[in-house]
C-alpha atoms as a PDB file:
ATOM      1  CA  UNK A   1       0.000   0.000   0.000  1.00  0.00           C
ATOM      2  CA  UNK A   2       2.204   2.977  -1.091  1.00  0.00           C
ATOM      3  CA  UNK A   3       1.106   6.869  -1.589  1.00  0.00           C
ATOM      4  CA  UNK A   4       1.420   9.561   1.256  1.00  0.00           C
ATOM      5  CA  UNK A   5      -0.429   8.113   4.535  1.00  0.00           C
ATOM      6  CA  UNK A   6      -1.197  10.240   7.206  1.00  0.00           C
ATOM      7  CA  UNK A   7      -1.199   9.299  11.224  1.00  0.00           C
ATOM      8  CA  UNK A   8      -4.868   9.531  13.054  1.00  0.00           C
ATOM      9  CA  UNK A   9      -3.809  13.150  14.062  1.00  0.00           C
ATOM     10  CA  UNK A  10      -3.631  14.377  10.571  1.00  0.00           C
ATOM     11  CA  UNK A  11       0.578  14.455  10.554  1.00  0.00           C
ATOM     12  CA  UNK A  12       2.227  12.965   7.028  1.00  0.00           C
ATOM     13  CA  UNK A  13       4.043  10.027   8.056  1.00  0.00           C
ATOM     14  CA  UNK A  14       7.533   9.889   7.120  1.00  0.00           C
ATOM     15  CA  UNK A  15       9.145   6.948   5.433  1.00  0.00           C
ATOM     16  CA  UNK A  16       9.682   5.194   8.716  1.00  0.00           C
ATOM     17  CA  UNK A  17       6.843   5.505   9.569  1.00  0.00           C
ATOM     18  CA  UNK A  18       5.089   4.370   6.641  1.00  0.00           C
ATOM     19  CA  UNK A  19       6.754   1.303   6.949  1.00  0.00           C
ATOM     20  CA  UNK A  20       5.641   0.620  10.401  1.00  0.00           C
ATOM     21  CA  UNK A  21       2.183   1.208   9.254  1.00  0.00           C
ATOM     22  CA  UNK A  22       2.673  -1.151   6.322  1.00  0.00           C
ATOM     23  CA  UNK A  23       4.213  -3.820   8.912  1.00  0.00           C
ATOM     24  CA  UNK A  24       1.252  -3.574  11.095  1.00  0.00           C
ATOM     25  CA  UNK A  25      -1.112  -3.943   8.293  1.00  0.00           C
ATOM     26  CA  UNK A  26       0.499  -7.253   7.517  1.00  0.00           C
ATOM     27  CA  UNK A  27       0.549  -8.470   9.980  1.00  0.00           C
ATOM     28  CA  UNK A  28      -2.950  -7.988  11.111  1.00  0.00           C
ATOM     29  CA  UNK A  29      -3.426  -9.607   7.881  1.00  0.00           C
ATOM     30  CA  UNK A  30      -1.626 -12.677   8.837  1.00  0.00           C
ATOM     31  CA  UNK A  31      -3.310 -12.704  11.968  1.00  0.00           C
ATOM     32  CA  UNK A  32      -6.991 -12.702  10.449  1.00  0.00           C
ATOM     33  CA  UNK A  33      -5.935 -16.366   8.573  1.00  0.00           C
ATOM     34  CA  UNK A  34      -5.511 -18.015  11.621  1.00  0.00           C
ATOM     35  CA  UNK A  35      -7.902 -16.419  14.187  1.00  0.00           C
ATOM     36  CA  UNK A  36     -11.655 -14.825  14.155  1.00  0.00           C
ATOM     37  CA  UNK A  37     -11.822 -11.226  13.420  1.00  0.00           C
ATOM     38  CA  UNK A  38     -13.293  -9.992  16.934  1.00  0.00           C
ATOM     39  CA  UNK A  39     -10.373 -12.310  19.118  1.00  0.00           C
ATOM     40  CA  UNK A  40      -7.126  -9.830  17.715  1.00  0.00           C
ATOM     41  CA  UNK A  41      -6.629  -7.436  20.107  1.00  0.00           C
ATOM     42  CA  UNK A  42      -4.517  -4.006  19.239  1.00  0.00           C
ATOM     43  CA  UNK A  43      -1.790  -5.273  21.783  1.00  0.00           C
ATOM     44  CA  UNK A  44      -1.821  -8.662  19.794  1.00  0.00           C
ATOM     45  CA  UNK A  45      -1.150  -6.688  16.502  1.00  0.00           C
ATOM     46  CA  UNK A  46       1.651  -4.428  18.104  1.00  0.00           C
ATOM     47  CA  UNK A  47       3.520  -7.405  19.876  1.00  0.00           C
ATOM     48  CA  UNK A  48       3.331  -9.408  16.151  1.00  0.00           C
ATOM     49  CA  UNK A  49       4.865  -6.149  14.439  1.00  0.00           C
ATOM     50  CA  UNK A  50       7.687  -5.724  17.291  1.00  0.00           C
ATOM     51  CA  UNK A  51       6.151  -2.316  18.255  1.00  0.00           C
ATOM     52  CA  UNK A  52       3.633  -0.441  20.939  1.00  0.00           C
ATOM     53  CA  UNK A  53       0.082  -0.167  21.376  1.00  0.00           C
ATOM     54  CA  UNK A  54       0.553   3.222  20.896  1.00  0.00           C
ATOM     55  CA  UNK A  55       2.462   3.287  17.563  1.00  0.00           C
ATOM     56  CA  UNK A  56      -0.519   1.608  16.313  1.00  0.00           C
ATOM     57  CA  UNK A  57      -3.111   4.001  17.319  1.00  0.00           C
ATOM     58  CA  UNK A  58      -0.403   6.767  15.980  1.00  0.00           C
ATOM     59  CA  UNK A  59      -1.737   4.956  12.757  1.00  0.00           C
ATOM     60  CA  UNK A  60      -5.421   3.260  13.202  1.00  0.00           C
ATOM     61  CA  UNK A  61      -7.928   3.982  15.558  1.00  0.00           C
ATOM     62  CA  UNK A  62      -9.130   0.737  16.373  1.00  0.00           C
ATOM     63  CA  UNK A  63      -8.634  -3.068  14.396  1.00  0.00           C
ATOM     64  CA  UNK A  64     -11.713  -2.408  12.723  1.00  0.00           C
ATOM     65  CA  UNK A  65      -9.837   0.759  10.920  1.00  0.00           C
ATOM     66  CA  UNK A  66      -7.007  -1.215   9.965  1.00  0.00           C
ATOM     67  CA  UNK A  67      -9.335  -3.523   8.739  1.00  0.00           C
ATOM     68  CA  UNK A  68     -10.967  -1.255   6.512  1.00  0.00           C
ATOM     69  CA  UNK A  69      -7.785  -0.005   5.371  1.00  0.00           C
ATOM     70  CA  UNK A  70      -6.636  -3.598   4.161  1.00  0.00           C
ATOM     71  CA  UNK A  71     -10.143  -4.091   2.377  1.00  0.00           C
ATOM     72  CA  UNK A  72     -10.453  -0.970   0.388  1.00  0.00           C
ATOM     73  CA  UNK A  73      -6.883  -1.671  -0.664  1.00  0.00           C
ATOM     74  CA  UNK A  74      -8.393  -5.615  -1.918  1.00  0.00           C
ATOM     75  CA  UNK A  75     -11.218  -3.561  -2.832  1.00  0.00           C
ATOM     76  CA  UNK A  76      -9.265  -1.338  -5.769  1.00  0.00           C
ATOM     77  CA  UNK A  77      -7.480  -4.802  -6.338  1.00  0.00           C
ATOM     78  CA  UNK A  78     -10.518  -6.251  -7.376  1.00  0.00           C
ATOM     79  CA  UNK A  79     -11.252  -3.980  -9.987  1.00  0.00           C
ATOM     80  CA  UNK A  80      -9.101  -6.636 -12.305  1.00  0.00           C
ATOM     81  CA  UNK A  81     -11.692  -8.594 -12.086  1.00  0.00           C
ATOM     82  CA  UNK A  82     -13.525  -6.151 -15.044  1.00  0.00           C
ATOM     83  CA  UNK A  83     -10.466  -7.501 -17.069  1.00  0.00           C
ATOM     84  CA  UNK A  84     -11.990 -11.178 -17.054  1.00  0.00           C
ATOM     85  CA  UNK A  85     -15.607 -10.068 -18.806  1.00  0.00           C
ATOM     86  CA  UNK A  86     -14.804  -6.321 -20.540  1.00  0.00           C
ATOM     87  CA  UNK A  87     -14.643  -6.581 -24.233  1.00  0.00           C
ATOM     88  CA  UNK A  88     -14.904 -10.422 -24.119  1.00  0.00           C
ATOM     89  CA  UNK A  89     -16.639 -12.392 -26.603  1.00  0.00           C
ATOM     90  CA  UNK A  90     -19.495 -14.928 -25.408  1.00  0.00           C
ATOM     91  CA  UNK A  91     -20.185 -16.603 -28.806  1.00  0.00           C
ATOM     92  CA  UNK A  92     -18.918 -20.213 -29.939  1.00  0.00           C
ATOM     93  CA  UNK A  93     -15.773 -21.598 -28.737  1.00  0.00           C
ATOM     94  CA  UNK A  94     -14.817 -17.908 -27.307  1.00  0.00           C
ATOM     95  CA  UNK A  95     -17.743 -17.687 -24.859  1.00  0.00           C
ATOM     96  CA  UNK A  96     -16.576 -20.772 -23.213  1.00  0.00           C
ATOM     97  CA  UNK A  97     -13.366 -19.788 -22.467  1.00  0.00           C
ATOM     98  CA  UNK A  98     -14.775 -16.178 -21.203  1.00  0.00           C
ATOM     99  CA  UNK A  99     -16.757 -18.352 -18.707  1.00  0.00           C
ATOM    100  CA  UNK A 100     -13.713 -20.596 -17.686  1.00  0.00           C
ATOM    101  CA  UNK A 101     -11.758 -17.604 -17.402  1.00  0.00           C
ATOM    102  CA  UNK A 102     -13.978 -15.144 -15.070  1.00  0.00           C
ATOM    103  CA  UNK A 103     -15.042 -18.153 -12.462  1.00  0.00           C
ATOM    104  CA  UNK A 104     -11.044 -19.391 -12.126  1.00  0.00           C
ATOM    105  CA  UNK A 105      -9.729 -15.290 -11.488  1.00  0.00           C
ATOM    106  CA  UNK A 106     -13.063 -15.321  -9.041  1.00  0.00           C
ATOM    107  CA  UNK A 107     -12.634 -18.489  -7.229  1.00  0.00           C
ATOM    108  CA  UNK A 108      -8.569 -17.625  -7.301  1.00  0.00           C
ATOM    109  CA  UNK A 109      -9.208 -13.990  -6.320  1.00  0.00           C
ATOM    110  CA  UNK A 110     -11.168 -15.083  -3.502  1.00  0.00           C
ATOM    111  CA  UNK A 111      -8.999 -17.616  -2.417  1.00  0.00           C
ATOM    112  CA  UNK A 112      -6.313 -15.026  -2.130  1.00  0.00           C
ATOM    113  CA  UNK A 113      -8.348 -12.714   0.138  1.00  0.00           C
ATOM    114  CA  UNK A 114     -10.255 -15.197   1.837  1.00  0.00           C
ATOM    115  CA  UNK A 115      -9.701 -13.467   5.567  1.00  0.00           C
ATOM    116  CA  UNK A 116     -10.337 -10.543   5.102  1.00  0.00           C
ATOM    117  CA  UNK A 117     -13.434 -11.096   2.712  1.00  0.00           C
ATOM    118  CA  UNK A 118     -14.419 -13.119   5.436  1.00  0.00           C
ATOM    119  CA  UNK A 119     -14.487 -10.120   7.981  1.00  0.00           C
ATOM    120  CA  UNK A 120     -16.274  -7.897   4.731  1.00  0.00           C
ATOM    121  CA  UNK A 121     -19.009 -10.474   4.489  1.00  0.00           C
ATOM    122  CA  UNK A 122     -19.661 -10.376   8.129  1.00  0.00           C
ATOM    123  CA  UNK A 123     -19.363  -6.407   8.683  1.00  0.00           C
ATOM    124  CA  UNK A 124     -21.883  -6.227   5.869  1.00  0.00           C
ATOM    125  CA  UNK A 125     -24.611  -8.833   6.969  1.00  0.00           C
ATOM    126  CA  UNK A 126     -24.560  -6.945  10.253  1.00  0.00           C
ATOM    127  CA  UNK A 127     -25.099  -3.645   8.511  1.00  0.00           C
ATOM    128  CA  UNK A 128     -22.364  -2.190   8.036  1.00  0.00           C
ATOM    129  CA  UNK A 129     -22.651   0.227   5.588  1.00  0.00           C
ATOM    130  CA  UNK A 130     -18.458   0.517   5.405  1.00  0.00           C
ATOM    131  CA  UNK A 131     -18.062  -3.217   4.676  1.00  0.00           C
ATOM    132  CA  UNK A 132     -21.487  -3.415   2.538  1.00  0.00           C
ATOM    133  CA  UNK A 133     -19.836  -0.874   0.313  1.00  0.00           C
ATOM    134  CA  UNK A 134     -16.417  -2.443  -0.256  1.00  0.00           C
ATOM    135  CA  UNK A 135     -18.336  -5.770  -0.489  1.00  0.00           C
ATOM    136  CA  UNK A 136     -20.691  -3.811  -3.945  1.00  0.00           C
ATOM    137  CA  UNK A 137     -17.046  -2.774  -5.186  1.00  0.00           C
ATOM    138  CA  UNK A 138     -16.273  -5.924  -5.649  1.00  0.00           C
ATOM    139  CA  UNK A 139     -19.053  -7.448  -6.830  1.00  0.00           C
ATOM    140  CA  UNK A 140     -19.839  -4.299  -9.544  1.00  0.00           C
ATOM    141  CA  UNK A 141     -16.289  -5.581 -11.055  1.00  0.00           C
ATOM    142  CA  UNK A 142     -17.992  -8.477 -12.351  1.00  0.00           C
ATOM    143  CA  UNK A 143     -21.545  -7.399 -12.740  1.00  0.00           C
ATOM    144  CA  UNK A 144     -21.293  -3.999 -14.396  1.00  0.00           C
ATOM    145  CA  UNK A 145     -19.148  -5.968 -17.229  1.00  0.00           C
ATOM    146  CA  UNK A 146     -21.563  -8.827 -17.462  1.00  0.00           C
ATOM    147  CA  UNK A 147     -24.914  -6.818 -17.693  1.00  0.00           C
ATOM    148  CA  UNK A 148     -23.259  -5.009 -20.650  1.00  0.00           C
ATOM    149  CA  UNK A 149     -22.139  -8.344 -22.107  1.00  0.00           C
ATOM    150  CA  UNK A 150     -26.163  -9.046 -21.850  1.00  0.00           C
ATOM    151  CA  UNK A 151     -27.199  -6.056 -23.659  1.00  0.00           C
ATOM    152  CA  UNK A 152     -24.925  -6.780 -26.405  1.00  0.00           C
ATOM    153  CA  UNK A 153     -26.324  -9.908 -26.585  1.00  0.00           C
ATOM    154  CA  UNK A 154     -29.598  -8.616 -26.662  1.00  0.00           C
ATOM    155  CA  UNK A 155     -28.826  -6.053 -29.283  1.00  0.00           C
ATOM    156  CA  UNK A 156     -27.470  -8.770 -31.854  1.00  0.00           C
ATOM    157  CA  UNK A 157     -30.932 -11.073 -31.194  1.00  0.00           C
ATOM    158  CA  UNK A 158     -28.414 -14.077 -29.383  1.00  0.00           C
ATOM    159  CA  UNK A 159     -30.561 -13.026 -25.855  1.00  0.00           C
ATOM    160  CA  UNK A 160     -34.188 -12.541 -25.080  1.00  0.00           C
ATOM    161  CA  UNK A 161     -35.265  -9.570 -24.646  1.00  0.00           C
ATOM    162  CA  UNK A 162     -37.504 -10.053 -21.546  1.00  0.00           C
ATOM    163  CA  UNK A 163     -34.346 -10.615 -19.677  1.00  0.00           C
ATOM    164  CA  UNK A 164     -33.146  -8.199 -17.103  1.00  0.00           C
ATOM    165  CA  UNK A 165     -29.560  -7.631 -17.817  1.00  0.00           C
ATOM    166  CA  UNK A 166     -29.009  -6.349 -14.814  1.00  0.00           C
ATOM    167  CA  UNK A 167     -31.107  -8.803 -12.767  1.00  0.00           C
ATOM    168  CA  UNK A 168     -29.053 -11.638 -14.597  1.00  0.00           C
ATOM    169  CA  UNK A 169     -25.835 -10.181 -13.801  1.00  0.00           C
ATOM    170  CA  UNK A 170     -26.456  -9.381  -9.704  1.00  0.00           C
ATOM    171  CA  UNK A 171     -27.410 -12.788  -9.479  1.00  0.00           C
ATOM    172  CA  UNK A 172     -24.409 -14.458 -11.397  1.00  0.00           C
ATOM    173  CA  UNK A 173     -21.969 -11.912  -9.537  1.00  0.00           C
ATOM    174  CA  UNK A 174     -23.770 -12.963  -6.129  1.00  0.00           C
ATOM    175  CA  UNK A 175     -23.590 -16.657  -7.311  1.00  0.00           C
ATOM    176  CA  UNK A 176     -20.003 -16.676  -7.712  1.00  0.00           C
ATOM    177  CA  UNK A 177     -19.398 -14.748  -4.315  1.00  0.00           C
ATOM    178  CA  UNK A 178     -21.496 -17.701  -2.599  1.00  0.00           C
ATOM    179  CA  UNK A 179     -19.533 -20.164  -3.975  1.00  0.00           C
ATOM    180  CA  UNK A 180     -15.860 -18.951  -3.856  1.00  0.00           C
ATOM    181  CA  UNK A 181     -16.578 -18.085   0.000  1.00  0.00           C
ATOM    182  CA  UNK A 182     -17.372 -21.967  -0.008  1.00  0.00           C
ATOM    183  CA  UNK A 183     -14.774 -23.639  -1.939  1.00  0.00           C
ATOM    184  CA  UNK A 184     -13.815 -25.605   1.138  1.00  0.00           C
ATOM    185  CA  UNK A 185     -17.750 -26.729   1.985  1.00  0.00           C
ATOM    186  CA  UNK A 186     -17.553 -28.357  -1.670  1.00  0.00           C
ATOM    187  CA  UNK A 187     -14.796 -30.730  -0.562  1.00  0.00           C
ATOM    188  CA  UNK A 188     -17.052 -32.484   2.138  1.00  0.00           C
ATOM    189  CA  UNK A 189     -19.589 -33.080  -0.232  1.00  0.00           C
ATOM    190  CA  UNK A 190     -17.314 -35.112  -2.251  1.00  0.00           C
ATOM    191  CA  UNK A 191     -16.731 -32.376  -5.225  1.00  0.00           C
ATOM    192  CA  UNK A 192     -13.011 -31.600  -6.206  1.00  0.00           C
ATOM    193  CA  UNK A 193     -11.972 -27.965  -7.070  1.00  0.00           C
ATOM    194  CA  UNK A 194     -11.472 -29.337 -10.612  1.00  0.00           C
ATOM    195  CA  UNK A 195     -14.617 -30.463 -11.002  1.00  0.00           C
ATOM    196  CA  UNK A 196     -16.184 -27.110  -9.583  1.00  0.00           C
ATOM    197  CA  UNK A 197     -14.797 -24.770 -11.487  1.00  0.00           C
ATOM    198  CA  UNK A 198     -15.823 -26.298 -14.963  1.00  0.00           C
ATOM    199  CA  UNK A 199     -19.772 -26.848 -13.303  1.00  0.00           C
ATOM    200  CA  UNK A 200     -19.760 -23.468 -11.994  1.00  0.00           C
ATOM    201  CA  UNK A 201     -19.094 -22.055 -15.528  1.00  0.00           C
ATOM    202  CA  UNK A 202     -21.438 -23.640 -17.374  1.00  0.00           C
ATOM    203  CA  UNK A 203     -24.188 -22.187 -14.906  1.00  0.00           C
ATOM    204  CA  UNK A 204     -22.259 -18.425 -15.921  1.00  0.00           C
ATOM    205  CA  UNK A 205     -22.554 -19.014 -19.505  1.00  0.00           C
ATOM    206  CA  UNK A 206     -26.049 -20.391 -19.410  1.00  0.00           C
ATOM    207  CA  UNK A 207     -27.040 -17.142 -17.098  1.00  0.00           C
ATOM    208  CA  UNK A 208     -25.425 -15.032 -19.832  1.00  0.00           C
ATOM    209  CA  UNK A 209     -26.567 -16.339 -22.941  1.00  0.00           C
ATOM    210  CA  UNK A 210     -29.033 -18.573 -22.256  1.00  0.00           C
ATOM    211  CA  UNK A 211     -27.369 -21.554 -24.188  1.00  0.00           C
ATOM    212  CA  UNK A 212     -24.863 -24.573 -23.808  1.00  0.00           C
ATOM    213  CA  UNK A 213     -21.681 -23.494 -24.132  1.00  0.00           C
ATOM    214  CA  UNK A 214     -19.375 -24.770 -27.379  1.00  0.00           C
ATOM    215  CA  UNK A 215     -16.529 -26.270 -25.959  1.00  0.00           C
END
């Protein structure tokens, strides 16, 4: 996370500085893989980085702060995920791969991020509008693309035209959120990440043009 950062009292934090921040920000991020969000303490973080309580509240008010500052940063990350459906054809051979393509950067993206999405999910099912917000950046990577891949469909006759674009793409951008945050669940019900992914696309291109794919 580079760029001028300021401390909670407004100062601009020097390069030192900046790099403490940076080290507590890891490693409250390697702290979230192995223990629930509400358990790591401030003091926890601190003693992990080698520093103070009080150098981190130079930086963060609170866990939840730092928190927020490591998901807006996945957040702008995420917007790579427009990469995987902008501009991409969802005809013949070429739609199949599209589909192959945006659920393995999902599932992978997720997989990467899996902590801290974890503590996103759960800020916004409790209401929080902070979390709920970075959790619709995310998601909008993916939809925003796909409903325009629908209207282009639609324009060229290959898609009804009752269909929502929009409707279709919230729900294929919410599917693939429900099942990358459950990639492990899959395992005790006997199904292999290799057979997932190639399922979970076919139910993408059949949401997006309404046909098997061509493989």
């Amino acid at each position: 996370m580079t760029g001028q950062v300021r401390t909670v009292d407004g100062r601009v934090a020097g390069r030192r500085g900046q790099a403490t921040r940076q080290k507590l920000l890891d490693c409250l991020g390697e702290m979230l893989n192995s223990s629930p969000y509400r358990d790591v303490k401030v003091i926890d973080v601190a003693r992990k980085a080698g520093t103070s309580p009080a150098t981190f509240y130079q930086y963060f008010p609170d866990v939840e702060g730092a928190v927020l500052e490591i998901a807006e940063y996945m957040a702008k990350e995420a917007a790579s995920l427009n990469a995987l459906v902008a501009d991409r054809s969802w005809t013949g051979k070429a739609g199949w791969q599209t589909a192959e393509e945006l659920v393995d950067g999902f599932l992978s993206f997720w997989r990467k991020h899996d902590a801290i999405l974890r503590v996103v999910d759960l800020g916004a099912a409790e209401g929080d509008k902070r979390f709920y917000r970075i959790r619709m950046k995310i998601l909008n990577a993916v939809a925003g693309s796909l409903t325009e891949s629908i209207k282009d469909l639609q324009g060229r006759g290959k898609v009804d035209r009752e269909v929502n674009p929009a409707a279709i793409a919230g729900s294929l951008a919410a599917m693939l959120a429900a099942v990358a945050g459950h990639q492990k669940g899959f395992q005790s019900w006997g199904v292999k990440q290799s057979e997932l992914k190639p399922n979970l696309a076919l139910l993408v291109h059949l949401g997006v043009t309404g046909k098997k794919p061509t493989r």
